[in-house]
Protein backbone atom coordinates (compact mmCIF):
# COMPACT_ATOMS: atom_id res chain seq x y z
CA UNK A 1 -5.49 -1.70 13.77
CA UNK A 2 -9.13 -2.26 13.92
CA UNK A 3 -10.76 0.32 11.34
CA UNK A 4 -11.21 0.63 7.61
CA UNK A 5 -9.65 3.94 6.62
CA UNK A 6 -12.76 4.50 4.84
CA UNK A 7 -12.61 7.92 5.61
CA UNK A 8 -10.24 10.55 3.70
CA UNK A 9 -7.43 11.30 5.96
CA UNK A 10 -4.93 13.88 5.35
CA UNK A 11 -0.88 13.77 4.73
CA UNK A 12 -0.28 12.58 8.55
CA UNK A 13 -3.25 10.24 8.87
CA UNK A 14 -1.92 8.03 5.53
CA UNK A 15 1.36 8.06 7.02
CA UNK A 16 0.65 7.25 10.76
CA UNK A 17 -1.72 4.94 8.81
CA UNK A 18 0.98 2.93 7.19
CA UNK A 19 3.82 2.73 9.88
CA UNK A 20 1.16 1.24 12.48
CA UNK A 21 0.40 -1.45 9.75
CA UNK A 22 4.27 -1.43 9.15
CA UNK A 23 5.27 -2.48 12.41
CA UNK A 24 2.00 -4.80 13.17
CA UNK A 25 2.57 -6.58 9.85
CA UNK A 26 6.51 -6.64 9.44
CA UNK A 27 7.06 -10.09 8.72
CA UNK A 28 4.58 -10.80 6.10
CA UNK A 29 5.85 -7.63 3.91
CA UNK A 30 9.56 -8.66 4.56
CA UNK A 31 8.03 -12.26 3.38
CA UNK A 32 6.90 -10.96 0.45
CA UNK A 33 9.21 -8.41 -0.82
CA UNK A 34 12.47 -10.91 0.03
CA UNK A 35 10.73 -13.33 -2.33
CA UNK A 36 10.12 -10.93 -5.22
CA UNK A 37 12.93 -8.14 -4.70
CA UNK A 38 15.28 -9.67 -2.38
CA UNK A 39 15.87 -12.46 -5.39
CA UNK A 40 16.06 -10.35 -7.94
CA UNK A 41 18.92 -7.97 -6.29
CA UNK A 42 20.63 -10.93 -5.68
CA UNK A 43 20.87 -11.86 -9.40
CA UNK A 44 21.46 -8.61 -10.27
CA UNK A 45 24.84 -8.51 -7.70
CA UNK A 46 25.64 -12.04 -9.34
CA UNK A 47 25.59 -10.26 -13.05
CA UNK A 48 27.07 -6.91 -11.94
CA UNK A 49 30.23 -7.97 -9.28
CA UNK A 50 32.60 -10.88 -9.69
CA UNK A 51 32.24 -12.31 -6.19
CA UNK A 52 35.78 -14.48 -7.00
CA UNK A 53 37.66 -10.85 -6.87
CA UNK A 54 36.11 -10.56 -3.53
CA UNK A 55 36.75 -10.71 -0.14
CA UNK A 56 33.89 -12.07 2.22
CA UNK A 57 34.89 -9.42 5.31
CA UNK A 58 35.78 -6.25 4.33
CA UNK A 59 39.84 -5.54 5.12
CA UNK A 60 41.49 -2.12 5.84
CA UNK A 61 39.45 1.35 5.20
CA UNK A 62 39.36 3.74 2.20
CA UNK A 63 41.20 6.30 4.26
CA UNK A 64 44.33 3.84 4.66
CA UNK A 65 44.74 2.25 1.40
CA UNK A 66 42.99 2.19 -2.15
CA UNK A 67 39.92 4.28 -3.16
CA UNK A 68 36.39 3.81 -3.58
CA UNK A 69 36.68 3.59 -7.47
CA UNK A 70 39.80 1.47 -7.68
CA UNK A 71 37.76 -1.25 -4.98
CA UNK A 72 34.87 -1.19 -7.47
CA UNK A 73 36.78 -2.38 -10.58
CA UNK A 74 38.35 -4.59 -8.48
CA UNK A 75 34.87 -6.37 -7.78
CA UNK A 76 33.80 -6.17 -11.52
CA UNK A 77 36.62 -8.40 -12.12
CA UNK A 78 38.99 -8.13 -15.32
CA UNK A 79 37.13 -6.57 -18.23
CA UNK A 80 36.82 -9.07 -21.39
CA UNK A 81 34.61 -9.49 -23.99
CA UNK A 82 32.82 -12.73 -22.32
CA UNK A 83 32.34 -10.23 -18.81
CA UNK A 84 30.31 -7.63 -21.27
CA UNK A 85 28.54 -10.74 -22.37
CA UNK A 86 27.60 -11.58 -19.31
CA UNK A 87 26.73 -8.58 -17.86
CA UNK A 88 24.62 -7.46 -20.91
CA UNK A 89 22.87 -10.89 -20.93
CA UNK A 90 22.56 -10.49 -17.22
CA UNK A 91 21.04 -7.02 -17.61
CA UNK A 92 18.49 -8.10 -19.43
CA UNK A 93 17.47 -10.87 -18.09
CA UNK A 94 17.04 -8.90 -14.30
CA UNK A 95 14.97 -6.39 -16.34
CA UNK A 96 12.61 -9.08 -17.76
CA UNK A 97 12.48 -10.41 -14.10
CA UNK A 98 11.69 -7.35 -12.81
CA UNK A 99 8.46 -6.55 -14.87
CA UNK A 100 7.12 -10.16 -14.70
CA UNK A 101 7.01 -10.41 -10.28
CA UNK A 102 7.09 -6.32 -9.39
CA UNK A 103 3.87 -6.00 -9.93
CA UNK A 104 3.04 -9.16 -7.91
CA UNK A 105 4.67 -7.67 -5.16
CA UNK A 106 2.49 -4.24 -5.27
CA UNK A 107 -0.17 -6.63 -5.49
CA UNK A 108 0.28 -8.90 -2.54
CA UNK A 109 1.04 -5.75 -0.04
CA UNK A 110 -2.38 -4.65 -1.22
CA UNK A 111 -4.21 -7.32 -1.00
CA UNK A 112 -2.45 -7.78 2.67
CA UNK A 113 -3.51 -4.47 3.84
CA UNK A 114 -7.15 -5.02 2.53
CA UNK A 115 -7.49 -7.97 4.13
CA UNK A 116 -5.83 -7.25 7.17
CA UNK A 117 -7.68 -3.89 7.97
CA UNK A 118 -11.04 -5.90 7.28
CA UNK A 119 -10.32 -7.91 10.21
CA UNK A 120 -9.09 -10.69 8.78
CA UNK A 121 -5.67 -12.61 9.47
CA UNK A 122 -4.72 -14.11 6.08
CA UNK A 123 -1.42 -16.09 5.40
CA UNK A 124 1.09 -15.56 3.20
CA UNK A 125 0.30 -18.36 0.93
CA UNK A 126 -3.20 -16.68 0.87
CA UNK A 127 -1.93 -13.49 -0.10
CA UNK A 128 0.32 -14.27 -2.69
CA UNK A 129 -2.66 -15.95 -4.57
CA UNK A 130 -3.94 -12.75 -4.39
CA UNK A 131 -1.61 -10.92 -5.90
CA UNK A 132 -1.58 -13.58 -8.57
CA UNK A 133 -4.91 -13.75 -8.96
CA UNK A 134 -4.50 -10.82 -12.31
CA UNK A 135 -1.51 -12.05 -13.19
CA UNK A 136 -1.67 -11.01 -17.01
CA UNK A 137 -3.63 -8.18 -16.43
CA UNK A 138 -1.13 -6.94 -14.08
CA UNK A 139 1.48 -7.85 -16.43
CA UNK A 140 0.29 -6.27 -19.66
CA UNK A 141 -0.77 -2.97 -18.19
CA UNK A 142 2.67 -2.77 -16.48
CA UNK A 143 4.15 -3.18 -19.94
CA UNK A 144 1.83 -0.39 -21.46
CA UNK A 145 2.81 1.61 -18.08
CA UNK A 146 6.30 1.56 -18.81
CA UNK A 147 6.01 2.34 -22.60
CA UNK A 148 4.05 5.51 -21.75
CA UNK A 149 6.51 6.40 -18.81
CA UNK A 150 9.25 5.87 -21.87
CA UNK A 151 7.68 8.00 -24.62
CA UNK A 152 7.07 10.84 -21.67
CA UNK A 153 10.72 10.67 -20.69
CA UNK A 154 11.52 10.76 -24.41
CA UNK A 155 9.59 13.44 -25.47
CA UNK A 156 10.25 15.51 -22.35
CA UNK A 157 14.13 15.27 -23.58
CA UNK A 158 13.03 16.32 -27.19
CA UNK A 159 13.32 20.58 -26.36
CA UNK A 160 16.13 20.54 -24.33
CA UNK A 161 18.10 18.52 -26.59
CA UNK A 162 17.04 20.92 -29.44
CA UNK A 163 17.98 24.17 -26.97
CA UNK A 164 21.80 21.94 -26.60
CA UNK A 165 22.08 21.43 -30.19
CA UNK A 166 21.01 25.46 -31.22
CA UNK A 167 23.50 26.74 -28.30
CA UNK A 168 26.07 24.89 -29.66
CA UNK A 169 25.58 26.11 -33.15
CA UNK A 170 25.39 29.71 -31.94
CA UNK A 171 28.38 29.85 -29.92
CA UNK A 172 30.68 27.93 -32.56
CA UNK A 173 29.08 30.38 -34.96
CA UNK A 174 29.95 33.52 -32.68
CA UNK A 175 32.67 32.35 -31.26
CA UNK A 176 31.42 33.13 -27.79
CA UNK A 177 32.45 30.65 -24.92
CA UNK A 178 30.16 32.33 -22.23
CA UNK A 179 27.43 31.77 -24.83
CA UNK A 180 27.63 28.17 -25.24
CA UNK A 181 28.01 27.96 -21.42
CA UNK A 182 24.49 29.90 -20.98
CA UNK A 183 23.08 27.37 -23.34
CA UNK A 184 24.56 24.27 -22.28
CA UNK A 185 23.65 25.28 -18.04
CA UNK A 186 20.14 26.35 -19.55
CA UNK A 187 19.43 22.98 -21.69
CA UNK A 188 20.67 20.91 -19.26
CA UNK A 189 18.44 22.54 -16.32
CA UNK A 190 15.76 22.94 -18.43
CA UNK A 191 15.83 18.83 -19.48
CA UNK A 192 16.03 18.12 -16.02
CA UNK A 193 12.94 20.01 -14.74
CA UNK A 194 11.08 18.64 -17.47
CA UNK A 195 12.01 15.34 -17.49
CA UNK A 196 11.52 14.94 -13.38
CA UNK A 197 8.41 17.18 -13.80
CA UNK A 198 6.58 15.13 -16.47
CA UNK A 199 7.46 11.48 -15.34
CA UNK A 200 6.36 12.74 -12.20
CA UNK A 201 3.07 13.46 -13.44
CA UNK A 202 2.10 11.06 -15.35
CA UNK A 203 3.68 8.50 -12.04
CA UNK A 204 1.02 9.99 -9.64
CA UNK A 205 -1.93 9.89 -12.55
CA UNK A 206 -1.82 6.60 -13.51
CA UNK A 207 0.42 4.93 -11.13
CA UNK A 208 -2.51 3.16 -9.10
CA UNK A 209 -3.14 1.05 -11.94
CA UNK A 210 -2.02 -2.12 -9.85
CA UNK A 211 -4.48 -1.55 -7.02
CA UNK A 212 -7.01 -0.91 -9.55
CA UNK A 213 -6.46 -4.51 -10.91
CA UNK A 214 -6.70 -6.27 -7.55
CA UNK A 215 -9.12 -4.36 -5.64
CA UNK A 216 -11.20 -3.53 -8.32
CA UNK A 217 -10.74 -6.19 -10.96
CA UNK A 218 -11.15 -2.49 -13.39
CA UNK A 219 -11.35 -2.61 -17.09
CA UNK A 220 -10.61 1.29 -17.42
CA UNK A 221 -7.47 0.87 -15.54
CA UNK A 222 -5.66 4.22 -16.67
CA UNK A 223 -8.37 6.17 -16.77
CA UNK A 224 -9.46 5.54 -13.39
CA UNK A 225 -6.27 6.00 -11.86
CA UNK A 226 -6.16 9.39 -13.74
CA UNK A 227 -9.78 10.02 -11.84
CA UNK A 228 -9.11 9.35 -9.19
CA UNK A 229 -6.08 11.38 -8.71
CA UNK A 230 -7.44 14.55 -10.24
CA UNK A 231 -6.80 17.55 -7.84
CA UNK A 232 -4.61 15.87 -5.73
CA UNK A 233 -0.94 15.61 -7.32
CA UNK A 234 0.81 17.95 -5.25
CA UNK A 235 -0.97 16.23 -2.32
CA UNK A 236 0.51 12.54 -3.73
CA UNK A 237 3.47 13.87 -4.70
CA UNK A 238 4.42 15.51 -1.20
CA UNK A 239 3.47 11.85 0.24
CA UNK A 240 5.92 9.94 -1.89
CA UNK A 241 8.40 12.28 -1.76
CA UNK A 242 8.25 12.22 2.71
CA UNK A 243 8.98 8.16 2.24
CA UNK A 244 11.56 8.31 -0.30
CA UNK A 245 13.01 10.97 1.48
CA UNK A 246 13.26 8.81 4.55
CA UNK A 247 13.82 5.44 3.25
CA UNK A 248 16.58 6.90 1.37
CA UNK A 249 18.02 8.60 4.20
CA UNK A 250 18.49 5.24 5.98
CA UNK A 251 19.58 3.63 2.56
CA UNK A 252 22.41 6.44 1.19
CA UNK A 253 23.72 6.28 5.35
CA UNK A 254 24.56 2.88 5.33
CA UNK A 255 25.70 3.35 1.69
CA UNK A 256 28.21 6.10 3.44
CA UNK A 257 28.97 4.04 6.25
CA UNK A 258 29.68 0.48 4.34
CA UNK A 259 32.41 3.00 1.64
CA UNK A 260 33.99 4.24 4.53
CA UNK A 261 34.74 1.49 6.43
CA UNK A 262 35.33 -0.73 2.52
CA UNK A 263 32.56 -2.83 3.41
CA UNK A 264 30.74 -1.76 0.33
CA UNK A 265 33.55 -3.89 -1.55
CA UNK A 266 32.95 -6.92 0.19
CA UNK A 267 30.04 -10.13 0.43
CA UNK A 268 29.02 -9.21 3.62
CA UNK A 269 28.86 -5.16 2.48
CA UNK A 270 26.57 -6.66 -0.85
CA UNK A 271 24.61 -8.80 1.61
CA UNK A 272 23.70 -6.02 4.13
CA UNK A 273 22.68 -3.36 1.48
CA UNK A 274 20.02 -6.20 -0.17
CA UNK A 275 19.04 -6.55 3.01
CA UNK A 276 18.47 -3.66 4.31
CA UNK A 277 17.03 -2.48 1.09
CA UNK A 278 14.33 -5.75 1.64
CA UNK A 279 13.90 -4.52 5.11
CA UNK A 280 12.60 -0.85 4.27
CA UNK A 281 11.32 -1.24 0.81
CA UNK A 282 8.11 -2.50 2.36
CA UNK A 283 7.07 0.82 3.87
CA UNK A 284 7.11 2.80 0.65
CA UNK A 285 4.31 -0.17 -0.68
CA UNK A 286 2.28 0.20 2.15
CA UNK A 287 2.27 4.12 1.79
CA UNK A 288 1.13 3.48 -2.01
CA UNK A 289 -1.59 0.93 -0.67
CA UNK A 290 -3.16 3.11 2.21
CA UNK A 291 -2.74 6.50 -0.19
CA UNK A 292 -4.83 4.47 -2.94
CA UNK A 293 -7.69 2.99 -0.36
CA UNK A 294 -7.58 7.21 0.67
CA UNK A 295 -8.38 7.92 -3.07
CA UNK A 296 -11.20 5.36 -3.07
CA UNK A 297 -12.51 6.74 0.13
CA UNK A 298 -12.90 10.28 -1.53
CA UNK A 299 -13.92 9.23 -4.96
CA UNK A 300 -16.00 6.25 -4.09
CA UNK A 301 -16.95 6.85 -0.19
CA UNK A 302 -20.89 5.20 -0.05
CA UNK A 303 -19.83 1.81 -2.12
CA UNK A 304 -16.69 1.51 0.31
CA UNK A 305 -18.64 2.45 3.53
CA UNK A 306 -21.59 -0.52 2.23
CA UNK A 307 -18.55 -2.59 2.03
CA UNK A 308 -17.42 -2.14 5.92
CA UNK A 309 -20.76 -1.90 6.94
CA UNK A 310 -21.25 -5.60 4.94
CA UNK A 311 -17.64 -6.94 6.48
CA UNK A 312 -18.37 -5.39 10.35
CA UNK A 313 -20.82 -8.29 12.37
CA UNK A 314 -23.92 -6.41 13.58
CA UNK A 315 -24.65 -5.71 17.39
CA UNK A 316 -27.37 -8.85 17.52
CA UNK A 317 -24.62 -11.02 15.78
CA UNK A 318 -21.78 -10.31 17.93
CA UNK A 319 -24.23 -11.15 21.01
CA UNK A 320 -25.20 -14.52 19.55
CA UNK A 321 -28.60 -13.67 18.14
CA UNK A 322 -30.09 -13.41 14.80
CA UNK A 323 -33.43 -12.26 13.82
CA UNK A 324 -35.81 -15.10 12.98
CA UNK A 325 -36.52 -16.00 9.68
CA UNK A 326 -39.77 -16.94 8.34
CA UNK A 327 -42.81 -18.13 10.21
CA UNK A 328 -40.92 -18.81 13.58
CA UNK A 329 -40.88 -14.48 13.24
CA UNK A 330 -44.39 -14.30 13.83
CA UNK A 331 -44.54 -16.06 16.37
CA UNK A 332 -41.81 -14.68 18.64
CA UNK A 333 -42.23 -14.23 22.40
CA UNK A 334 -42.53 -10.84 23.17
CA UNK A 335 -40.11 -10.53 26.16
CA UNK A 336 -40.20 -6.68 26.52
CA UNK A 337 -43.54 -6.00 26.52
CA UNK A 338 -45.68 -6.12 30.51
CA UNK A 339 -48.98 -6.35 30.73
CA UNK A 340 -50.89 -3.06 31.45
CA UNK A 341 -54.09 -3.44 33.65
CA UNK A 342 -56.96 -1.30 35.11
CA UNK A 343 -56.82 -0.90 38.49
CA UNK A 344 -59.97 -0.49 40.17
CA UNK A 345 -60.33 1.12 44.07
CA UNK A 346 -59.94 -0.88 46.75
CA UNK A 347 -62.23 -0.33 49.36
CA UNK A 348 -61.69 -3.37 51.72
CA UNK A 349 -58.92 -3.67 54.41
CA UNK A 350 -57.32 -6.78 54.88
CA UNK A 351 -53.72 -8.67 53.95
CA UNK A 352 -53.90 -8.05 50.53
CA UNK A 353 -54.56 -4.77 50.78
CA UNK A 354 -51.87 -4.25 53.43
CA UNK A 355 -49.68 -6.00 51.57
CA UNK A 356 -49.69 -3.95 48.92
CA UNK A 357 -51.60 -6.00 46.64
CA UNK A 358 -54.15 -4.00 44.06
CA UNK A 359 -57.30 -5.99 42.48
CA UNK A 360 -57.19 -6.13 38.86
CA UNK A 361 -59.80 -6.38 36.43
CA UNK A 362 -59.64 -8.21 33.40
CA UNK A 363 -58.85 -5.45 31.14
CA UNK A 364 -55.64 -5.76 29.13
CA UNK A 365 -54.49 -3.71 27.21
CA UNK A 366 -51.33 -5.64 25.97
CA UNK A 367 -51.43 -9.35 26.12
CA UNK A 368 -48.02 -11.14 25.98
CA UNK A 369 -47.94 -14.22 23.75
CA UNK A 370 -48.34 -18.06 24.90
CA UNK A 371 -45.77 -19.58 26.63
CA UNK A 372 -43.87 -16.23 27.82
CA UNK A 373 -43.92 -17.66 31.28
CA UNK A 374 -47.15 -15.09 32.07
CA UNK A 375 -50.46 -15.86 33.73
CA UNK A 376 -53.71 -13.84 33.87
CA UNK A 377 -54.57 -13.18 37.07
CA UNK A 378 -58.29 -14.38 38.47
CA UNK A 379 -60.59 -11.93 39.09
CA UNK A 380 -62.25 -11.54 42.98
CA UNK A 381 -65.68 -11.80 42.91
């Protein structure tokens, strides 16, 4: 891919966009996201399944002997008190690891696709310096993201827990059973819209805080996200939702697939859902990247289009010449320009005439410089 998508491009353009750069650039972004994610799942696996209860190749089907639910306590091992330990401990730590190298990862797929649609061919080493480069920056407004994506979900909860709490003082009151159905069915619908509807929002606002960071090196992080977004959530929100929908497609089919067969219960089963899960996650980074580079292009089009202009070698350069600098410019051969003479009758016969050959006079109009390889011509007197 050879161009800047400097220009806004629509719903298909971002996502063409991003599975060219996908399939160009596949094993840098499986590079990157095995270090940061694939490691992490791992752990997590470690702390959630007790690989000693399990088998390495899966053995028999669910539709032959145990079930799905029985295979899955199997792999948690016997519960004890030192297991809960564990697992809690576990937990927490995975959590921690999560917020200190996810936002690295954004980071490093941007700064991949900004370099790489520049024209340039960086490595990985070169990228993941990148994506360090705002470490704490990225670090502390990821905390601060995920305390206001917290207090959302929280207060979004607040009215439908209330609506719970007053159906079920109504219908013990009255006595009514279809009342405290209509209640409970309402609150629970209503805490789901608004729950899914607000962290949506507030997701698509001031979820491009991490490319704000490493493109921009912004000190208004939030509130240029939130610009930059304004008047385009559904837009955003229809392109996430195409790539979740389709990455999860793939995902909850092999999910199917490895519960049916009792793979899901086994090493390999854990090994090929981590990475398969490394394999796609990728795409849904580089769909954030190109959708934020689309926002920049809309909200910030001259600066970005100086910026290509600056990055793109000019026609002279790219044919190996560069305008002189300094006195050599005045005195430049002028190789374009031919001298322009008066031409006077010729009256006489002869060779030169017959060949072709007019008399000039020593007129000129335009001179060429010294040493362009030019004579005048002598006069015949």
């Amino acid at each position: 891919m050879n161009t800047w998508p400097f220009k806004p491009m629509g719903v298909g353009g971002i996502l063409d966009q991003s599975f060219q750069f996908y399939r160009k650039n596949f094993v840098q972004l499986f590079l990157i996201v095995l270090i940061f994610y694939g490691s992490i799942m791992l752990l997590q696996n470690a702390v959630a399944y007790d690989y000693s209860q399990m088998s390495f190749l899966p053995s028999g089907s669910i539709l032959e002997g145990e079930g799905f639910f029985e295979s899955i306590q199997g792999m948690q091992g016997e519960p004890s008190l030192g297991r809960a330990l564990v697992m809690f401990l576990g937990s927490i730590l995975v959590l921690l690891l999560m917020l200190a190298f996810f936002p690295v990862m954004y980071a490093s797929v941007v700064v991949l696709v900004k370099s790489v649609v520049q024209g340039e061919s960086p490595g990985l080493g070169e990228v993941l310096r990148g994506g360090f480069r705002n470490y704490w920056l990225l670090l502390l407004w990821s905390a601060l993201f995920g305390l206001i994506v917290f207090g959302v979900y929280f207060a979004a909860a607040i009215p439908s827990v209330a609506l719970l709490f007053f159906g079920v003082v109504i219908s013990g009151a009255s006595g009514s059973n279809v009342l405290a159905l209509v209640f409970i069915v309402g609150g629970t619908l209503l805490m789901v819209l608004t729950i899914v509807g607000a962290v949506s929002f507030f997701f698509v606002r001031l979820g491009f805080f991490l490319p704000v960071i490493t493109v921009d090196d912004g000190s208004e992080v939030f509130s240029q996200s939130w610009r930059m977004t304004r008047g385009s959530f559904w837009r955003l929100l229809g392109i996430f939702l195409i790539v979740h929908i389709v990455i999860g497609i793939f995902i909850y089919g092999l999910y199917f697939i490895l519960i049916i067969t009792s793979a899901f219960a086994s090493i390999i089963g854990q090994l090929l859902l981590i990475l398969f899960s490394v394999v796609l996650y990728p795409l849904s980074i580089v769909v954030y990247a190109f959708t934020y580079f689309d926002l920049k292009a809309r909200t910030e089009g001259p600066d970005l289009q100086d910026m290509i202009s600056a990055a793109r070698p000019q026609p002279e350069e790219a044919a190996g010449w560069a305008p002189a600098v300094g006195p050599a410019a005045e005195t430049r051969p002028v190789t374009e320009a031919k001298p322009v003479v008066e031409t006077n009758p010729v009256t006489e016969t002869g060779p030169a005439k017959e060949a072709g050959w007019v008399e000039a006079s020593s007129v000129f109009e335009a001179r060429p410089a010294a040493g362009a390889g030019w004579e005048e011509p002598e006069s015949n007197s």
